[in-house]
C-alpha atoms as a PDB file:
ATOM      1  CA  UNK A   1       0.000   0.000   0.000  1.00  0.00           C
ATOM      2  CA  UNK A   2       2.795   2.785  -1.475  1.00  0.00           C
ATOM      3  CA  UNK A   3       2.513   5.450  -3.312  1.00  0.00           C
ATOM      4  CA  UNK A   4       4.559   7.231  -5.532  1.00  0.00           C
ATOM      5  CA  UNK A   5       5.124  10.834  -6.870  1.00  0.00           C
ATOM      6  CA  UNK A   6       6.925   9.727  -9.795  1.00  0.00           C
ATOM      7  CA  UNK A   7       5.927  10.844 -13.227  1.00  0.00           C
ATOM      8  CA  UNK A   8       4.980   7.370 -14.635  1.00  0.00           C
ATOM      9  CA  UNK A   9       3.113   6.410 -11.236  1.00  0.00           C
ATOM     10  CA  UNK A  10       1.488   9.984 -10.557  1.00  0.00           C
ATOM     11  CA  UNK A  11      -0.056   9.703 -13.692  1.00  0.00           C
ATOM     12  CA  UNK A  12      -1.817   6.425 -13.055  1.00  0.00           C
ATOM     13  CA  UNK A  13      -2.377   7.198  -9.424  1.00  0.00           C
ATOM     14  CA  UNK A  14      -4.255  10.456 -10.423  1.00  0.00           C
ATOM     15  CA  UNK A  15      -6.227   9.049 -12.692  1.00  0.00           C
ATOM     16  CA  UNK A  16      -7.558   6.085 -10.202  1.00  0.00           C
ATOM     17  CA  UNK A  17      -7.575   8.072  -7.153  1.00  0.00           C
ATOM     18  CA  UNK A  18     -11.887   8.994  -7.031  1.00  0.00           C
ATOM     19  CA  UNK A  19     -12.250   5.058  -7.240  1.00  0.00           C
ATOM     20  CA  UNK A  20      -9.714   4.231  -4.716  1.00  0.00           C
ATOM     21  CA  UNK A  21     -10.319   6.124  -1.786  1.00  0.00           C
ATOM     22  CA  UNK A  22     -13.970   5.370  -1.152  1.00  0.00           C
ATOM     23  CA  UNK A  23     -13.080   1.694  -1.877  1.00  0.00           C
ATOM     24  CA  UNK A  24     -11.048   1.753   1.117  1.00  0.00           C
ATOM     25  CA  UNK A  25     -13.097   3.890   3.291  1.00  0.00           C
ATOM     26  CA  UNK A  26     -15.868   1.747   2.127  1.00  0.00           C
ATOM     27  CA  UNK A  27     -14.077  -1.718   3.685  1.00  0.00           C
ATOM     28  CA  UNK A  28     -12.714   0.847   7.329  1.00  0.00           C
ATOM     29  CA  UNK A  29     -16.700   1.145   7.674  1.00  0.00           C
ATOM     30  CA  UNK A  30     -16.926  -3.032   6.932  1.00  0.00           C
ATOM     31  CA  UNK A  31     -14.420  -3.452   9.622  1.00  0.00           C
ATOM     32  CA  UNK A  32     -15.918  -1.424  11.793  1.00  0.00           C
ATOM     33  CA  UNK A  33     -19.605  -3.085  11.581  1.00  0.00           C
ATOM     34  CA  UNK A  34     -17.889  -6.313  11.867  1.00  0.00           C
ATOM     35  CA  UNK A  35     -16.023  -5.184  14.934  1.00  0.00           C
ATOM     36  CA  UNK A  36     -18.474  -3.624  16.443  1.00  0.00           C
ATOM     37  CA  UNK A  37     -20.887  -6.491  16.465  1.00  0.00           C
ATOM     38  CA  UNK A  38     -18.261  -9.036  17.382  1.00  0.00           C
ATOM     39  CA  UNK A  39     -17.976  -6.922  20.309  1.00  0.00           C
ATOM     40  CA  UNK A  40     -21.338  -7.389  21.262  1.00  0.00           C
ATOM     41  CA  UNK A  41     -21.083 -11.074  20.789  1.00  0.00           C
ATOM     42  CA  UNK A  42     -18.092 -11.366  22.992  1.00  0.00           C
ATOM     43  CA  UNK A  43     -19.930  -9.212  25.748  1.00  0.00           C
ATOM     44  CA  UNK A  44     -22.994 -11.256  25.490  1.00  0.00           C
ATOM     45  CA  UNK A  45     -21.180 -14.590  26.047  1.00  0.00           C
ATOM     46  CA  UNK A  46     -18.069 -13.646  27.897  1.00  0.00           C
ATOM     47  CA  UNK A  47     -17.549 -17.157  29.534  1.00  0.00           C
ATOM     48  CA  UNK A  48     -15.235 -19.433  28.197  1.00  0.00           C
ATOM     49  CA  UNK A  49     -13.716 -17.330  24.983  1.00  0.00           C
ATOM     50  CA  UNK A  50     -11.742 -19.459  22.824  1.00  0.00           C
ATOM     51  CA  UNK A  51      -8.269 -18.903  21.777  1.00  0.00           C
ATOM     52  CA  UNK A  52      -9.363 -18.479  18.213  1.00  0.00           C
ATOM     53  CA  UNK A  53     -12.062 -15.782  18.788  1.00  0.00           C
ATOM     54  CA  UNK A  54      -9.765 -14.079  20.253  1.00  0.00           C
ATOM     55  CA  UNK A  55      -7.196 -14.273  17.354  1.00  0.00           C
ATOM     56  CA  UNK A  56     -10.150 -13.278  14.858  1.00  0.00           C
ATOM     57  CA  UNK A  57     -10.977 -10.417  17.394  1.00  0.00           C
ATOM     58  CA  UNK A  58      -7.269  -9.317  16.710  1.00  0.00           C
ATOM     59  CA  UNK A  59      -7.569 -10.033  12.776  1.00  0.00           C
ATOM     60  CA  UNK A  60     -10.783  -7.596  12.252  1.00  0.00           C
ATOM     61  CA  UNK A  61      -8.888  -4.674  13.938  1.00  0.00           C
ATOM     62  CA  UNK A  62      -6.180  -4.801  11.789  1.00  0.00           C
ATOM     63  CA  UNK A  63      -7.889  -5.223   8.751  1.00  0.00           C
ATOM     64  CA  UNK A  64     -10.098  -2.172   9.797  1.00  0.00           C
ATOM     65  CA  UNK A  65      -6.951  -0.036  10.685  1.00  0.00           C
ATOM     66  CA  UNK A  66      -5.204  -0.921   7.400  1.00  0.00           C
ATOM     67  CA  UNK A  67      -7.943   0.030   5.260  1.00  0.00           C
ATOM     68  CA  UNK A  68      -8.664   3.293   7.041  1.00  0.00           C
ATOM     69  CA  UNK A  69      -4.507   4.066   6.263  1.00  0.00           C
ATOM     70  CA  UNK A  70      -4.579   3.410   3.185  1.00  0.00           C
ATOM     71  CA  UNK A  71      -7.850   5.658   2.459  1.00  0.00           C
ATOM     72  CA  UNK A  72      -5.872   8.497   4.422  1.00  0.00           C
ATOM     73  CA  UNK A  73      -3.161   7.656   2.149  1.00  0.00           C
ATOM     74  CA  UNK A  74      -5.233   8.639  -1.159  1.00  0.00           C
ATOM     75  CA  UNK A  75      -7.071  11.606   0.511  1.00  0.00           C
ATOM     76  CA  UNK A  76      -3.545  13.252   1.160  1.00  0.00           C
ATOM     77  CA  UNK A  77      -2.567  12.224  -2.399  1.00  0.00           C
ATOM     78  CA  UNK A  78      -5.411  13.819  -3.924  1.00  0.00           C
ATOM     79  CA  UNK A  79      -4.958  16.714  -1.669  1.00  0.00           C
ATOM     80  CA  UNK A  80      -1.832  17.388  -2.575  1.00  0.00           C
ATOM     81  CA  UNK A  81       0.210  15.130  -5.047  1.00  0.00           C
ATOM     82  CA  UNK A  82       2.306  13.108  -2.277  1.00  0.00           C
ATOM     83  CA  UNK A  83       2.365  10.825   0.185  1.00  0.00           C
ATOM     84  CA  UNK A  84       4.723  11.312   2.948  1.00  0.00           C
ATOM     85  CA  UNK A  85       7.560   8.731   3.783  1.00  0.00           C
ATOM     86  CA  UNK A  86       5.883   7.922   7.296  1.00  0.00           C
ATOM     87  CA  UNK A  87       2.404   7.136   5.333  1.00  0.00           C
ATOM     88  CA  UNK A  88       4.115   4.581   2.964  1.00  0.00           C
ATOM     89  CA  UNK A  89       6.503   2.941   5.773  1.00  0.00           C
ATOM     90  CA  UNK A  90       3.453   2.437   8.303  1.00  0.00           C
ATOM     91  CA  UNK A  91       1.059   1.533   5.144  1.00  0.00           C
ATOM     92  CA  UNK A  92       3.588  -1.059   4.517  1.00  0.00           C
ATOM     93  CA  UNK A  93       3.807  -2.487   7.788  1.00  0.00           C
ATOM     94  CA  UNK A  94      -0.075  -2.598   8.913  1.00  0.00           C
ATOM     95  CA  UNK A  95      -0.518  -4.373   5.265  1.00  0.00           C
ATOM     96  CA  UNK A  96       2.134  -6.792   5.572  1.00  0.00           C
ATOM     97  CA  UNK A  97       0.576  -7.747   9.080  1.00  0.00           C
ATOM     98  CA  UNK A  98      -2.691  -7.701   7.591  1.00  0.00           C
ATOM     99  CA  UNK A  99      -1.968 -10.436   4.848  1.00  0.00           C
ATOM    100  CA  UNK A 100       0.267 -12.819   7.363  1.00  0.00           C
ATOM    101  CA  UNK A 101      -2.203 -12.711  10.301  1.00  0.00           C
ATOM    102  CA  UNK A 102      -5.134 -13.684   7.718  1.00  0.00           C
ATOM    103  CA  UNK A 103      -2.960 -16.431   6.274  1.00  0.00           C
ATOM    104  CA  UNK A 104      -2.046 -17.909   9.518  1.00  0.00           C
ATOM    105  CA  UNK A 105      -5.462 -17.502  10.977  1.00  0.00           C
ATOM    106  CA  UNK A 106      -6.942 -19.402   8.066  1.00  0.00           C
ATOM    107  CA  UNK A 107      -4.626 -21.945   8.922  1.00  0.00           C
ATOM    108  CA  UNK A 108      -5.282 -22.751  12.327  1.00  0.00           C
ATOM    109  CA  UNK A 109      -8.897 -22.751  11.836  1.00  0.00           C
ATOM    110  CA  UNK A 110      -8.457 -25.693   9.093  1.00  0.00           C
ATOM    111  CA  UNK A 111      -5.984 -27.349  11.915  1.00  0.00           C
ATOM    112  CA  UNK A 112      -8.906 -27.681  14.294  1.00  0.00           C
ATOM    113  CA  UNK A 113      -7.195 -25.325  16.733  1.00  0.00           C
ATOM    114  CA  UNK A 114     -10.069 -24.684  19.352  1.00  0.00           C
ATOM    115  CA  UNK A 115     -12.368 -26.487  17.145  1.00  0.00           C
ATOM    116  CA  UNK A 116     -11.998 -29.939  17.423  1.00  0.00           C
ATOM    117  CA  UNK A 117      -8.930 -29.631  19.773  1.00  0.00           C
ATOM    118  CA  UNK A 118      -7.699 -27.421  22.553  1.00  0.00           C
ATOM    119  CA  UNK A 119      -4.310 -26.970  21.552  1.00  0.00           C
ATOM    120  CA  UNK A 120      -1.937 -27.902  18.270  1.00  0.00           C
ATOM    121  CA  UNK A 121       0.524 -30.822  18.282  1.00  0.00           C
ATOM    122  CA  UNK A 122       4.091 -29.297  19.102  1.00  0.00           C
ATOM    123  CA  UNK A 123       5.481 -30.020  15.667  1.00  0.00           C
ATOM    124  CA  UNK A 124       2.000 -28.100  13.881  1.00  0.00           C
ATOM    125  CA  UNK A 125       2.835 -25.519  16.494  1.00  0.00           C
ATOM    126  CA  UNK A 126       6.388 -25.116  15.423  1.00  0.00           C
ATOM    127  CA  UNK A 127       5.641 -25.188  11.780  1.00  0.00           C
ATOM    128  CA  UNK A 128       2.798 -22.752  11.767  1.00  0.00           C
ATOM    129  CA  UNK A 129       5.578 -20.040  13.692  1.00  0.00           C
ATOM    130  CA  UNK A 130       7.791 -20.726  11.037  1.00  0.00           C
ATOM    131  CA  UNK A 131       5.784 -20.371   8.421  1.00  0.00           C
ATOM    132  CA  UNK A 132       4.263 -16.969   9.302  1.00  0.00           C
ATOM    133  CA  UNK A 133       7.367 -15.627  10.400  1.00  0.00           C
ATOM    134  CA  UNK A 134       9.206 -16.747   7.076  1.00  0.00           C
ATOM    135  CA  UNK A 135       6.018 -15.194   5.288  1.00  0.00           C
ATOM    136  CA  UNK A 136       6.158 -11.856   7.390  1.00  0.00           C
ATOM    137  CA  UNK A 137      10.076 -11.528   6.152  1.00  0.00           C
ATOM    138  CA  UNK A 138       9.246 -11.540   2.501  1.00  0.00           C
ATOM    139  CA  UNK A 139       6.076  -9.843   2.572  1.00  0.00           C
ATOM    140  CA  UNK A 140       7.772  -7.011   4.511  1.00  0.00           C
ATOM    141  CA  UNK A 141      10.468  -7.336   2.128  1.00  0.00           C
ATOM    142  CA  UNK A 142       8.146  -6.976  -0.978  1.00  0.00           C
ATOM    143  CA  UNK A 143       6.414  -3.797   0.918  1.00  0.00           C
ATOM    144  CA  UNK A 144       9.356  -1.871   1.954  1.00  0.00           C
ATOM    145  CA  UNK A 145      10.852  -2.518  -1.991  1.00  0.00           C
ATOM    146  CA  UNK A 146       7.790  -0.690  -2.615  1.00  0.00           C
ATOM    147  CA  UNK A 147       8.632   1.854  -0.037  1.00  0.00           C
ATOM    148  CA  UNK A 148      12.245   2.735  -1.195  1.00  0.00           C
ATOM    149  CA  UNK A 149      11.500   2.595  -4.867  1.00  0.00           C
ATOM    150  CA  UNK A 150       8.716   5.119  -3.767  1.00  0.00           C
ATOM    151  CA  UNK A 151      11.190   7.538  -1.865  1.00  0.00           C
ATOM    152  CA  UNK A 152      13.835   7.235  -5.017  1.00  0.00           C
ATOM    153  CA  UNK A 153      15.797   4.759  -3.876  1.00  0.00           C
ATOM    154  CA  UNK A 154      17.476   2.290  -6.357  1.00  0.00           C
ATOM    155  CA  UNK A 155      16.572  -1.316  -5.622  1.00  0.00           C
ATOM    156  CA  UNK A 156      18.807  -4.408  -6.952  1.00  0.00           C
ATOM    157  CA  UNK A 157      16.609  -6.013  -9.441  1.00  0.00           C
ATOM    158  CA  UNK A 158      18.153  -9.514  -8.464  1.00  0.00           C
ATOM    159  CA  UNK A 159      16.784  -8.453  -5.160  1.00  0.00           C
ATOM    160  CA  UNK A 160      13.265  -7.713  -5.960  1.00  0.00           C
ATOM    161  CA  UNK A 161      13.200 -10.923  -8.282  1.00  0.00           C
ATOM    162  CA  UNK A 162      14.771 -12.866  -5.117  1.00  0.00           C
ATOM    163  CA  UNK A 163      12.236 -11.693  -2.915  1.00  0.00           C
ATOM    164  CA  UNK A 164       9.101 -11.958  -4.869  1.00  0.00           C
ATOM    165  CA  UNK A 165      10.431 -15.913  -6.287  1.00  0.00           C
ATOM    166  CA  UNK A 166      10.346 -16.392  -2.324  1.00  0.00           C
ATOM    167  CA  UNK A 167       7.423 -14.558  -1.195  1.00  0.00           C
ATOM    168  CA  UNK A 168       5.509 -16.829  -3.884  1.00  0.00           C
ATOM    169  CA  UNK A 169       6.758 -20.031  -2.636  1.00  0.00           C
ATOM    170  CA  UNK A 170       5.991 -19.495   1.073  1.00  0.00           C
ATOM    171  CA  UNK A 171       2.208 -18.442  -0.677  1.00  0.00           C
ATOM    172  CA  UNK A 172       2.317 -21.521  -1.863  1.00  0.00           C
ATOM    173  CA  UNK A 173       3.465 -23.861   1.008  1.00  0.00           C
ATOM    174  CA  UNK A 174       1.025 -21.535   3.194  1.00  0.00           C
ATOM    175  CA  UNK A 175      -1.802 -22.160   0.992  1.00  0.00           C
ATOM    176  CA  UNK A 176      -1.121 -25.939   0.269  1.00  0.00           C
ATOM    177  CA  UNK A 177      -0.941 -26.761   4.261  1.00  0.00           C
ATOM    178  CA  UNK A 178      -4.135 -24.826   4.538  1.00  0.00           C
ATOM    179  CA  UNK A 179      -6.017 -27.058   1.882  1.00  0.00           C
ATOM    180  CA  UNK A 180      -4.580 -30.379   2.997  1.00  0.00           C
ATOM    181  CA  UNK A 181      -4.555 -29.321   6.472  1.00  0.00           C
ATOM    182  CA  UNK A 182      -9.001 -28.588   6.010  1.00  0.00           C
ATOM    183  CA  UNK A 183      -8.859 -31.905   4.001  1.00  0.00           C
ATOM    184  CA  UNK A 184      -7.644 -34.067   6.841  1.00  0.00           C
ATOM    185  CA  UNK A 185      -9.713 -32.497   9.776  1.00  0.00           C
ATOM    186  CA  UNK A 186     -12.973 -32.586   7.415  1.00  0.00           C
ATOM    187  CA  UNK A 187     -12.289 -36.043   7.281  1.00  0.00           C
ATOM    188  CA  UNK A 188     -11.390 -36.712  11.051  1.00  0.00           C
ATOM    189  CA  UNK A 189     -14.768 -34.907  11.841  1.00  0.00           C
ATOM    190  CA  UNK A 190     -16.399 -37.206   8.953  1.00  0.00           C
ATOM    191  CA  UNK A 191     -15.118 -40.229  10.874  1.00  0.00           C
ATOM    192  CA  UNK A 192     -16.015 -39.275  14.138  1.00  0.00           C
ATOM    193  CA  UNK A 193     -19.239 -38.874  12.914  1.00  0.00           C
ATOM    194  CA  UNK A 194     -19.507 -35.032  14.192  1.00  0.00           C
ATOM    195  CA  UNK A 195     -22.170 -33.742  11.800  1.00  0.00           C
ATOM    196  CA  UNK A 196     -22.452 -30.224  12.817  1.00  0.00           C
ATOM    197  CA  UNK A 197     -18.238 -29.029  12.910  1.00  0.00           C
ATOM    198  CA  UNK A 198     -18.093 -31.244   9.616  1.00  0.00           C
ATOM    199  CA  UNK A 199     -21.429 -28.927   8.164  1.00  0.00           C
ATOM    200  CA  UNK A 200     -19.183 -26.037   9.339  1.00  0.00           C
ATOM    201  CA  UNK A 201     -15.980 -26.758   7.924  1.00  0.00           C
ATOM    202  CA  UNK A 202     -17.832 -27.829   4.624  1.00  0.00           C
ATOM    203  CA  UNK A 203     -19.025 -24.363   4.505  1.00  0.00           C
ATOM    204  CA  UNK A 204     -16.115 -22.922   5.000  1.00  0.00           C
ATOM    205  CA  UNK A 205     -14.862 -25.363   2.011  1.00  0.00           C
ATOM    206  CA  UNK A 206     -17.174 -23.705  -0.061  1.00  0.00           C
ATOM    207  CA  UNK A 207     -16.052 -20.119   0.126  1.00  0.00           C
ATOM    208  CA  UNK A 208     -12.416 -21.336  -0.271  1.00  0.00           C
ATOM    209  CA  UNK A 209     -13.200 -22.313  -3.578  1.00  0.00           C
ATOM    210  CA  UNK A 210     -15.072 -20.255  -4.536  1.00  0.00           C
ATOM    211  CA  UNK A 211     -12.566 -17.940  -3.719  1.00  0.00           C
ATOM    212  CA  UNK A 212      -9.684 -19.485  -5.900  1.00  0.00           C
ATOM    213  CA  UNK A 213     -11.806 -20.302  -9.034  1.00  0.00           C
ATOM    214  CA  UNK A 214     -12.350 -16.455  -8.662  1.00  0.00           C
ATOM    215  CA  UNK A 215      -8.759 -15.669  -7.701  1.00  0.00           C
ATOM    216  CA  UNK A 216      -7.409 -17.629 -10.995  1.00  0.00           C
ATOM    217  CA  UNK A 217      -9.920 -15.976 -12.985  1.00  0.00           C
ATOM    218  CA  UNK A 218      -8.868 -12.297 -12.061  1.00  0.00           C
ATOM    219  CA  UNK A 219      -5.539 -13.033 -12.183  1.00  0.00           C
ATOM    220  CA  UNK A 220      -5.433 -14.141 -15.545  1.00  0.00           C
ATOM    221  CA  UNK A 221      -7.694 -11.156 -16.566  1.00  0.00           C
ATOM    222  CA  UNK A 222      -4.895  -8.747 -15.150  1.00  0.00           C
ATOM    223  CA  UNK A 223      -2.003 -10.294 -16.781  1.00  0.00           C
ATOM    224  CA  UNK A 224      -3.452 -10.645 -19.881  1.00  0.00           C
ATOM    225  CA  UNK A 225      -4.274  -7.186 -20.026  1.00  0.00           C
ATOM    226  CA  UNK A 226      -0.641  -6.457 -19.371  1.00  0.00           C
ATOM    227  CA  UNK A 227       0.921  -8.389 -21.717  1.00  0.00           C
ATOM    228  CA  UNK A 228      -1.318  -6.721 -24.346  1.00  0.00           C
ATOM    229  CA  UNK A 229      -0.232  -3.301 -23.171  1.00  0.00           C
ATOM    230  CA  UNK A 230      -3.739  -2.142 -22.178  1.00  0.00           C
ATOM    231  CA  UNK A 231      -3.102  -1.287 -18.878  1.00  0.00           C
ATOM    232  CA  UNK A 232      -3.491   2.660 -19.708  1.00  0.00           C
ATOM    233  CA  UNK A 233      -6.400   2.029 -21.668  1.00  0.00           C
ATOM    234  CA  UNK A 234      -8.186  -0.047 -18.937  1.00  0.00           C
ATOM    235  CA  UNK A 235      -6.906   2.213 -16.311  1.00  0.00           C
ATOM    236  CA  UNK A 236     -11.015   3.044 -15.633  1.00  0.00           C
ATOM    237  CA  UNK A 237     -11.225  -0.743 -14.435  1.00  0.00           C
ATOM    238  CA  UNK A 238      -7.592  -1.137 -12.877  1.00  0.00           C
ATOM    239  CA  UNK A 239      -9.386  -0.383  -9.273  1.00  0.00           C
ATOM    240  CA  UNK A 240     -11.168  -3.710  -9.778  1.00  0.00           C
ATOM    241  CA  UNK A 241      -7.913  -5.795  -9.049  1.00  0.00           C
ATOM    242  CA  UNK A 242      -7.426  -3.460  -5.920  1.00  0.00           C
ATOM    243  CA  UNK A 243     -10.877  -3.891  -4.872  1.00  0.00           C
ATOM    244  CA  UNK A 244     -11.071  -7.680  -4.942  1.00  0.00           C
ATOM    245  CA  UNK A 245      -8.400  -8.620  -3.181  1.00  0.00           C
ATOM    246  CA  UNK A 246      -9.528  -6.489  -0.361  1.00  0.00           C
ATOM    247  CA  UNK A 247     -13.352  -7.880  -0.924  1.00  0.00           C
ATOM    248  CA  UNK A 248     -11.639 -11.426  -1.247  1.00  0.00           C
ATOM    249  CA  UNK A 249      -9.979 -10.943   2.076  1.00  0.00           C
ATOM    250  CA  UNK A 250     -13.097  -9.540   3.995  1.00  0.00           C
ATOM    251  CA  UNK A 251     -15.172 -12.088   2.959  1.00  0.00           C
ATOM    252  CA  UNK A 252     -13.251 -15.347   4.131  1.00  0.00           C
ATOM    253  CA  UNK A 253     -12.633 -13.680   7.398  1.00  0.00           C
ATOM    254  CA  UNK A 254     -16.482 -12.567   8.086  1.00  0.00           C
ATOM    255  CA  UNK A 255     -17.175 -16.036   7.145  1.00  0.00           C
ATOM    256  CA  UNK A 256     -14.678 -17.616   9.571  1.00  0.00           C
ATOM    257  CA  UNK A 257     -16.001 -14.800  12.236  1.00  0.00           C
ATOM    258  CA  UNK A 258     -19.761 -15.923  11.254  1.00  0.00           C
ATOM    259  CA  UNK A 259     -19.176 -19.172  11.888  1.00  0.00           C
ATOM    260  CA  UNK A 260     -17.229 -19.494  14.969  1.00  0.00           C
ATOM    261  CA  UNK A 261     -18.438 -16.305  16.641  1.00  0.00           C
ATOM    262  CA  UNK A 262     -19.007 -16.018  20.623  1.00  0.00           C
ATOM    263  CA  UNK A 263     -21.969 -18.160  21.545  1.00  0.00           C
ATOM    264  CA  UNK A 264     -23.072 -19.565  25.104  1.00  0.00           C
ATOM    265  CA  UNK A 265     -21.811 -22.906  24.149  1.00  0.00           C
ATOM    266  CA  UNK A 266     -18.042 -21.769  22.926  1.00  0.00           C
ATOM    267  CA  UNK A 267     -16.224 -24.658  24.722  1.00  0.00           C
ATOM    268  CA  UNK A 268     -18.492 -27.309  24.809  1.00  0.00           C
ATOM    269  CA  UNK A 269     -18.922 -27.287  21.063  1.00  0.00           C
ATOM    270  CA  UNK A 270     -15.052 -27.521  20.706  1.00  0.00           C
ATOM    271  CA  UNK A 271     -14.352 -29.637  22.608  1.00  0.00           C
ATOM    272  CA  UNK A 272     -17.164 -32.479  23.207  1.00  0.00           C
ATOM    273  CA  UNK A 273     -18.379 -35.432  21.019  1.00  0.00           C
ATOM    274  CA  UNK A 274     -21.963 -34.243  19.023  1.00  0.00           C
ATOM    275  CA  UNK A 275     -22.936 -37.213  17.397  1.00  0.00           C
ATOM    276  CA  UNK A 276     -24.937 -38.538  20.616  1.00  0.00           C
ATOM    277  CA  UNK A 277     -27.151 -35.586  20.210  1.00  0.00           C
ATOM    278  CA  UNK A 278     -29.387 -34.667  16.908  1.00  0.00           C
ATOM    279  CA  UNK A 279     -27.805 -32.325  14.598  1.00  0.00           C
ATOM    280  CA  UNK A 280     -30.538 -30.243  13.910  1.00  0.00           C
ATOM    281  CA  UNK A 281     -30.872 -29.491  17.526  1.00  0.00           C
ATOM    282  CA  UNK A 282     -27.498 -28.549  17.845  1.00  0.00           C
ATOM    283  CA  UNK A 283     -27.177 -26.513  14.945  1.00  0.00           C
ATOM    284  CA  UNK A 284     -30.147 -24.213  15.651  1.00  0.00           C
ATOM    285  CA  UNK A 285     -28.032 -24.052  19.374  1.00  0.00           C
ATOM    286  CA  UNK A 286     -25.129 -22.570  17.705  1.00  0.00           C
ATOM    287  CA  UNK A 287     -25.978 -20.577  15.406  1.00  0.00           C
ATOM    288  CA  UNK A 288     -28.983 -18.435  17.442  1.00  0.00           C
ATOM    289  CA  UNK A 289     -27.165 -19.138  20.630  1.00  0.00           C
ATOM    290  CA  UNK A 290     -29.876 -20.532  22.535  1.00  0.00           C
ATOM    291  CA  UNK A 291     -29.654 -20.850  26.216  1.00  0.00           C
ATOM    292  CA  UNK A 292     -26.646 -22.042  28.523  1.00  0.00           C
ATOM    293  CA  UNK A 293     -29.318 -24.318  29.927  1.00  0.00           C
ATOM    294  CA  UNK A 294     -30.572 -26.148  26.697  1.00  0.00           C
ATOM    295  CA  UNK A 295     -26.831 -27.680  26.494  1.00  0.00           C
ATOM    296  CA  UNK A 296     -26.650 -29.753  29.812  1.00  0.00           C
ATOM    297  CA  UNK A 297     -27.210 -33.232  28.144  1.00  0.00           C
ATOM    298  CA  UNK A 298     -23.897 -32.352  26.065  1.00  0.00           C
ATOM    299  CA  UNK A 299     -21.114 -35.152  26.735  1.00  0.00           C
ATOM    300  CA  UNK A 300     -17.877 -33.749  28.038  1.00  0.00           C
ATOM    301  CA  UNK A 301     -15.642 -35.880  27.081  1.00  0.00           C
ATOM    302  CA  UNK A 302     -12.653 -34.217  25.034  1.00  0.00           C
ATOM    303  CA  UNK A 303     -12.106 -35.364  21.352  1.00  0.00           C
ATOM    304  CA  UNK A 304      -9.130 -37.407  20.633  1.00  0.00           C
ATOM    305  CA  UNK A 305      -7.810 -36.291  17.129  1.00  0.00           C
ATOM    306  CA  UNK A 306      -4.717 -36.385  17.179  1.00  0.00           C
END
């Protein structure tokens, strides 16, 4: 999230500016909706917050403060031509946060962490630090390329190449773990016979794909547009890429907030076998939050999945 006051950039930046600021303001007031009621939720049913609400608690706000930068960002470039250093270096920084905290939360919602087990296995553990660490590095480093090449500082083109071969395989090894990592505790939950986390996770499924059959779709769109040279001419739709990513983004975490929002049952839905009860009945439990007292009959007994 840079900007630049270079001739070839201003150009293009001035030109997209009126349909890139009240994209972003539009996804601050998203945020804040979303915040606001997940608030709400987390006062209503205080008891018993999982570790993963709170993490989602965590991913909204920064999401919410990143967009609301980044529209401050093209308000002071429209304004008056610039953006100053401190803009683009904090813009960097809330962004690159933004896209490694989604990633990882993604991830430990497909590992079952507070779902279908209290904590991860110390070698998922380990790898999941590593990962979003080694992720953070190169997404920083992409940003802050960005950043100097914005201030007029020369940037080793082996560099940038180095850095965005990287930054695209830990994508790739962050997305893969995600998909088998969903795969495998959709089919624990299948053999356990768990009907209602399984309905969950399958919905969850659903957006994923959704998401890269779209995600494939407007990426090839982009690049073929580039290679044909018709970036300048499309410039009136360029926002588009901008604004999906972003809308992308929003929407798998407002699903994963939708689905495993505060209820009165957090803990006993994570943690305890469902199949002894019907499905129906527990659905309609978590998803209006009925009553602390309509859960008694629920089995305790943890879930061995590991």
């Amino acid at each position: 999230s840079t900007l630049s006051s270079s001739s070839a950039a201003s150009d293009v930046y001035k030109r997209q500016i009126v349909y890139w600021m009240p994209v972003f303001y539009t996804f601050t007031i998203l945020y804040f909706f979303m915040f606001i009621v997940w608030c709400i939720f987390s006062i209503i049913y205080p008891k018993n917050i999982m570790g993963l609400q709170i993490a989602i608690t965590f991913v909204i706000l920064v999401g919410g403060l990143e967009n609301l930068l980044r529209g401050f960002e093209y308000t002071a470039y429209n304004s008056v031509g610039d953006i100053s250093d401190g803009f683009n270096i904090v813009g960097a920084f809330l962004t690159s946060v933004k896209l490694t905290i989604g990633r990882t939360l993604l991830l430990l919602v497909c590992l079952g962490y507070s779902i279908t087990k209290s904590k991860l296995k110390k070698g998922e553990t380990v790898g999941v630090i590593i990962i979003t660490l080694v992720y953070f590095f190169f997404i920083m480093s992409s940003q802050y390329i960005s950043v100097a090449q914005a201030m007029g500082n020369d940037v080793s083109d082996t560099y940038d190449y180095l850095v965005t071969l990287l930054l695209t395989v830990a994508n790739f090894i962050f997305f893969a773990w995600i998909f088998l990592a969903l795969l495998q505790t959709m089919k624990e939950l299948d053999d356990a016979a768990q009907t209602v986390k399984h309905q969950m996770y399958r919905k969850l499924s659903v957006i994923l794909i959704i998401a890269v059959v779209l995600s494939v779709l407007v990426f090839v769109c982009q690049v073929a547009l580039e290679m044909a040279s018709q970036v300048d001419n499309a410039w009136k739709i360029w926002w588009i890429w901008e604004c999906y990513w972003e809308l992308q983004y929003f929407v798998v975490v407002s699903t994963i907030a939708l689905i495993w929002r505060p209820s009165a049952n957090n803990k006993r839905y994570a943690y305890s076998q469902l199949d002894n009860l019907d499905p129906k009945e527990i659905e309609v439990e978590v998803f209006a939050n009925a009553k602390d007292s309509s859960s008694e009959d629920l089995p305790v007994d943890p879930v061995d999945v590991n």
